[in-house]
N, C-alpha and C. Protein backbone atom coordinates (compact mmCIF):
# COMPACT_ATOMS: atom_id res chain seq x y z
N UNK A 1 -23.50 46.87 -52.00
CA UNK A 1 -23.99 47.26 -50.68
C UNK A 1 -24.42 46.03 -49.88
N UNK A 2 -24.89 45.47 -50.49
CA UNK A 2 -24.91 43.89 -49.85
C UNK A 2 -24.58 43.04 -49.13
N UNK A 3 -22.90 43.07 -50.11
CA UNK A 3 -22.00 42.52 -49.21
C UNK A 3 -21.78 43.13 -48.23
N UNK A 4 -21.43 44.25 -47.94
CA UNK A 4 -20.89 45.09 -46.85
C UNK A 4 -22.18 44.62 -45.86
N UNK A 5 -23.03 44.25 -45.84
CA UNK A 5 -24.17 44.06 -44.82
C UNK A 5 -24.54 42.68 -44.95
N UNK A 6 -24.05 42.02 -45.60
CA UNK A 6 -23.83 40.87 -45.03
C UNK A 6 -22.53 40.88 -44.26
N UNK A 7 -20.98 41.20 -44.05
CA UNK A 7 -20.26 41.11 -43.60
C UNK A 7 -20.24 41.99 -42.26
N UNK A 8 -20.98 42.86 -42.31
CA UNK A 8 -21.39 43.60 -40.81
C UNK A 8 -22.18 42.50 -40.37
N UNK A 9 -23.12 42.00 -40.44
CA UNK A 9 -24.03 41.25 -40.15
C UNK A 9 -23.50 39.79 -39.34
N UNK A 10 -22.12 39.58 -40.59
CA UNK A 10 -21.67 37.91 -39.39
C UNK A 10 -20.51 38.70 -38.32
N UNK A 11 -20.04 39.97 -38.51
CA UNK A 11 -19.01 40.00 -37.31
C UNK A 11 -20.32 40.22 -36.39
N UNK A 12 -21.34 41.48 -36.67
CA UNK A 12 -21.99 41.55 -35.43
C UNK A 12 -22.87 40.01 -34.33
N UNK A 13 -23.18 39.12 -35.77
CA UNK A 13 -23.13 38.06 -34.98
C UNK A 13 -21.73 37.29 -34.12
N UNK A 14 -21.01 36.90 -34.48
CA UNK A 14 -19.57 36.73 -34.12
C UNK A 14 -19.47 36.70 -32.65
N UNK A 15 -19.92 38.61 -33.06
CA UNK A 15 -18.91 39.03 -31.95
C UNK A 15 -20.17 39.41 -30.59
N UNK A 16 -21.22 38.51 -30.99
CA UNK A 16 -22.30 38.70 -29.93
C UNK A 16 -22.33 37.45 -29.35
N UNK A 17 -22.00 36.36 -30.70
CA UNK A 17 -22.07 34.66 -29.87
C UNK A 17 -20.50 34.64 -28.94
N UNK A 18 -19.36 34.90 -29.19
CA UNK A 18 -18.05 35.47 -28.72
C UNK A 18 -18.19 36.27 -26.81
N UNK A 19 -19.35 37.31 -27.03
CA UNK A 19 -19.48 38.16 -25.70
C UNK A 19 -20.03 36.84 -24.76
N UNK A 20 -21.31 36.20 -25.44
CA UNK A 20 -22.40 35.15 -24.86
C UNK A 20 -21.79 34.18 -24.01
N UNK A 21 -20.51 34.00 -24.93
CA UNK A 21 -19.51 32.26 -24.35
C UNK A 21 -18.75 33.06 -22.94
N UNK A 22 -18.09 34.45 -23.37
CA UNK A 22 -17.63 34.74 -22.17
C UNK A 22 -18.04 35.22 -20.99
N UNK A 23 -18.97 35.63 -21.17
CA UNK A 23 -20.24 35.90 -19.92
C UNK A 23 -20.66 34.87 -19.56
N UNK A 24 -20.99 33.68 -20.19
CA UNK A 24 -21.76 32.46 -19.49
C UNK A 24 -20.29 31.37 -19.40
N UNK A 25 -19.37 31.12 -20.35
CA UNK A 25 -18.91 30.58 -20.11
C UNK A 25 -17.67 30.48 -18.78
N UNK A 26 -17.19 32.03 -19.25
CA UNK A 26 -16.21 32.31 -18.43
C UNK A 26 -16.02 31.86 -16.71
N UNK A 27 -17.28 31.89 -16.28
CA UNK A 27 -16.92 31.45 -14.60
C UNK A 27 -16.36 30.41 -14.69
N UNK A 28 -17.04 29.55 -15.71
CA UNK A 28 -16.35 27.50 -15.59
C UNK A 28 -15.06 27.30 -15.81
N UNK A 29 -14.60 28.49 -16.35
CA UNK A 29 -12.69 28.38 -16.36
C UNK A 29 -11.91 28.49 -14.87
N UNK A 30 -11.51 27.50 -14.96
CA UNK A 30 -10.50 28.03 -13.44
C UNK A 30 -8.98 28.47 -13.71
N UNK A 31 -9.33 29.76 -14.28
CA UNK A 31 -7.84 30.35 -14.71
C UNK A 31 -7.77 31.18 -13.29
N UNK A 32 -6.42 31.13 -12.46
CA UNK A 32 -5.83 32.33 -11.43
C UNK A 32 -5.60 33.60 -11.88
N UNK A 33 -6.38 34.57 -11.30
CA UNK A 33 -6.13 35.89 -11.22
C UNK A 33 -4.45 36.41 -10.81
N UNK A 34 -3.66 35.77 -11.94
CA UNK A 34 -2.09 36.29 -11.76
C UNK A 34 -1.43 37.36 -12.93
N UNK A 35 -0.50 38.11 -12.07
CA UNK A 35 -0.06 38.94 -13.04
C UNK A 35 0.44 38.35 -14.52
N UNK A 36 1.06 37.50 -14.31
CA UNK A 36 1.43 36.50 -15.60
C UNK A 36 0.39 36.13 -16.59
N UNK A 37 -0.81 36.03 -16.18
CA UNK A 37 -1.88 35.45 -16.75
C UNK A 37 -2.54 36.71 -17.24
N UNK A 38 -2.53 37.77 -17.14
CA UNK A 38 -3.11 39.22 -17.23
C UNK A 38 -2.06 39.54 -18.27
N UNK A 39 -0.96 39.34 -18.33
CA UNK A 39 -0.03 40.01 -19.00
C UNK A 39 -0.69 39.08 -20.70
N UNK A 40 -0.30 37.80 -20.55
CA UNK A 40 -0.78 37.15 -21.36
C UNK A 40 -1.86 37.33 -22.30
N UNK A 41 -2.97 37.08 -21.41
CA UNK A 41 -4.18 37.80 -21.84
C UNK A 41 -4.29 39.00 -22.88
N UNK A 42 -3.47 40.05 -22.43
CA UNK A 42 -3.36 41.44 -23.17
C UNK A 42 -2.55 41.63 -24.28
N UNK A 43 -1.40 40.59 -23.94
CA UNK A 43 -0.28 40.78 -25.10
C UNK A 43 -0.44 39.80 -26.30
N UNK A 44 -1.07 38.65 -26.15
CA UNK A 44 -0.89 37.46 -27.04
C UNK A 44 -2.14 37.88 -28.39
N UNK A 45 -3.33 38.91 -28.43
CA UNK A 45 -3.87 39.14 -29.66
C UNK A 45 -2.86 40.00 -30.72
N UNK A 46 -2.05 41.17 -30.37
CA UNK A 46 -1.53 41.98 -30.89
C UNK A 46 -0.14 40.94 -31.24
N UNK A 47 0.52 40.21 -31.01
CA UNK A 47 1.39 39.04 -30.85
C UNK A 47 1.24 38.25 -32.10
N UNK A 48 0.07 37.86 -32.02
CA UNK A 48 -1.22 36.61 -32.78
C UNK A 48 -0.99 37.77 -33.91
N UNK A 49 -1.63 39.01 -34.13
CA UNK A 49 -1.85 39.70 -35.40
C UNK A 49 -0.28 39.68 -35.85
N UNK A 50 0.39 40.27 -35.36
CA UNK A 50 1.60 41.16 -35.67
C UNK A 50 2.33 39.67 -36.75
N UNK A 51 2.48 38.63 -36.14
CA UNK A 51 3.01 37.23 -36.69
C UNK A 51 2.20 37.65 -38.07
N UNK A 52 0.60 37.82 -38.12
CA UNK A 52 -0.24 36.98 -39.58
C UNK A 52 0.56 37.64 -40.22
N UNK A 53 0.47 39.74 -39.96
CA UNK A 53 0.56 40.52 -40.98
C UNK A 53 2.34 40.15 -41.59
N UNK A 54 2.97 39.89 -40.44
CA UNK A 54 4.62 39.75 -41.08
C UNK A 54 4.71 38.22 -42.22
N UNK A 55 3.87 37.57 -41.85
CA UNK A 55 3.69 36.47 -42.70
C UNK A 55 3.38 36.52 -43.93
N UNK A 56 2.18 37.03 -44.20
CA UNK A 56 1.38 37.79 -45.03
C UNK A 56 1.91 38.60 -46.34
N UNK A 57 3.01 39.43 -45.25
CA UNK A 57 4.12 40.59 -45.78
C UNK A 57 5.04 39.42 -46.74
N UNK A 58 5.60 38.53 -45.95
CA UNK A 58 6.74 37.51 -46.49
C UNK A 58 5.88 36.99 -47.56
N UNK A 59 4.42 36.63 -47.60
CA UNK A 59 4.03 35.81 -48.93
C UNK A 59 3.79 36.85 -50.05
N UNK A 60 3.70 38.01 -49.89
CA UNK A 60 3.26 39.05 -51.02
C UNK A 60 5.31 39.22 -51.70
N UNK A 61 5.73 39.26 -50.85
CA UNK A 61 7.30 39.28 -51.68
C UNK A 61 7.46 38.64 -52.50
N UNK A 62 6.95 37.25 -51.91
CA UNK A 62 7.63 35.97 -52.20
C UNK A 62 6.57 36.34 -53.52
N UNK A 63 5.46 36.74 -53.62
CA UNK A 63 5.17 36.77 -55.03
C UNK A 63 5.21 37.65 -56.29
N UNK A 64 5.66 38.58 -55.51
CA UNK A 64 6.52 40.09 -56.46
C UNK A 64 7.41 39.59 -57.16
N UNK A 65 8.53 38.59 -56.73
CA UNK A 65 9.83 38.24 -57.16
C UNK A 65 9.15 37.20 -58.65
């Protein structure tokens, strides 16, 4: 039980120091409000995952064989 609350414990930190940078940090970026840049934004995490898990997939083969 522990672990499980320690590992809740660093995403909820994480993902509070994560909100902090983009609320304070975010104005100092001078990224343009463009459709290109929006598209980006939305598509490149699911992009980013989809690559680990197919990777991931390729190293569990590679160690079945």
């Amino acid at each position: 039980m522990s672990n499980q609350t320690a590992f809740l414990l660093k995403v909820l930190i994480l993902s509070g120091g994560l909100s902090l940078l983009i609320k304070y940090g975010g104005p100092y970026l001078s990224i343009p409000s463009t459709a290109i840049n929006a598209l980006i934004t939305v598509l490149m995490p699911p992009i980013v995952v989809g690559i680990l898990l197919w990777w991931r997939l390729l190293q569990q083969v590679e160690n079945v064989d």
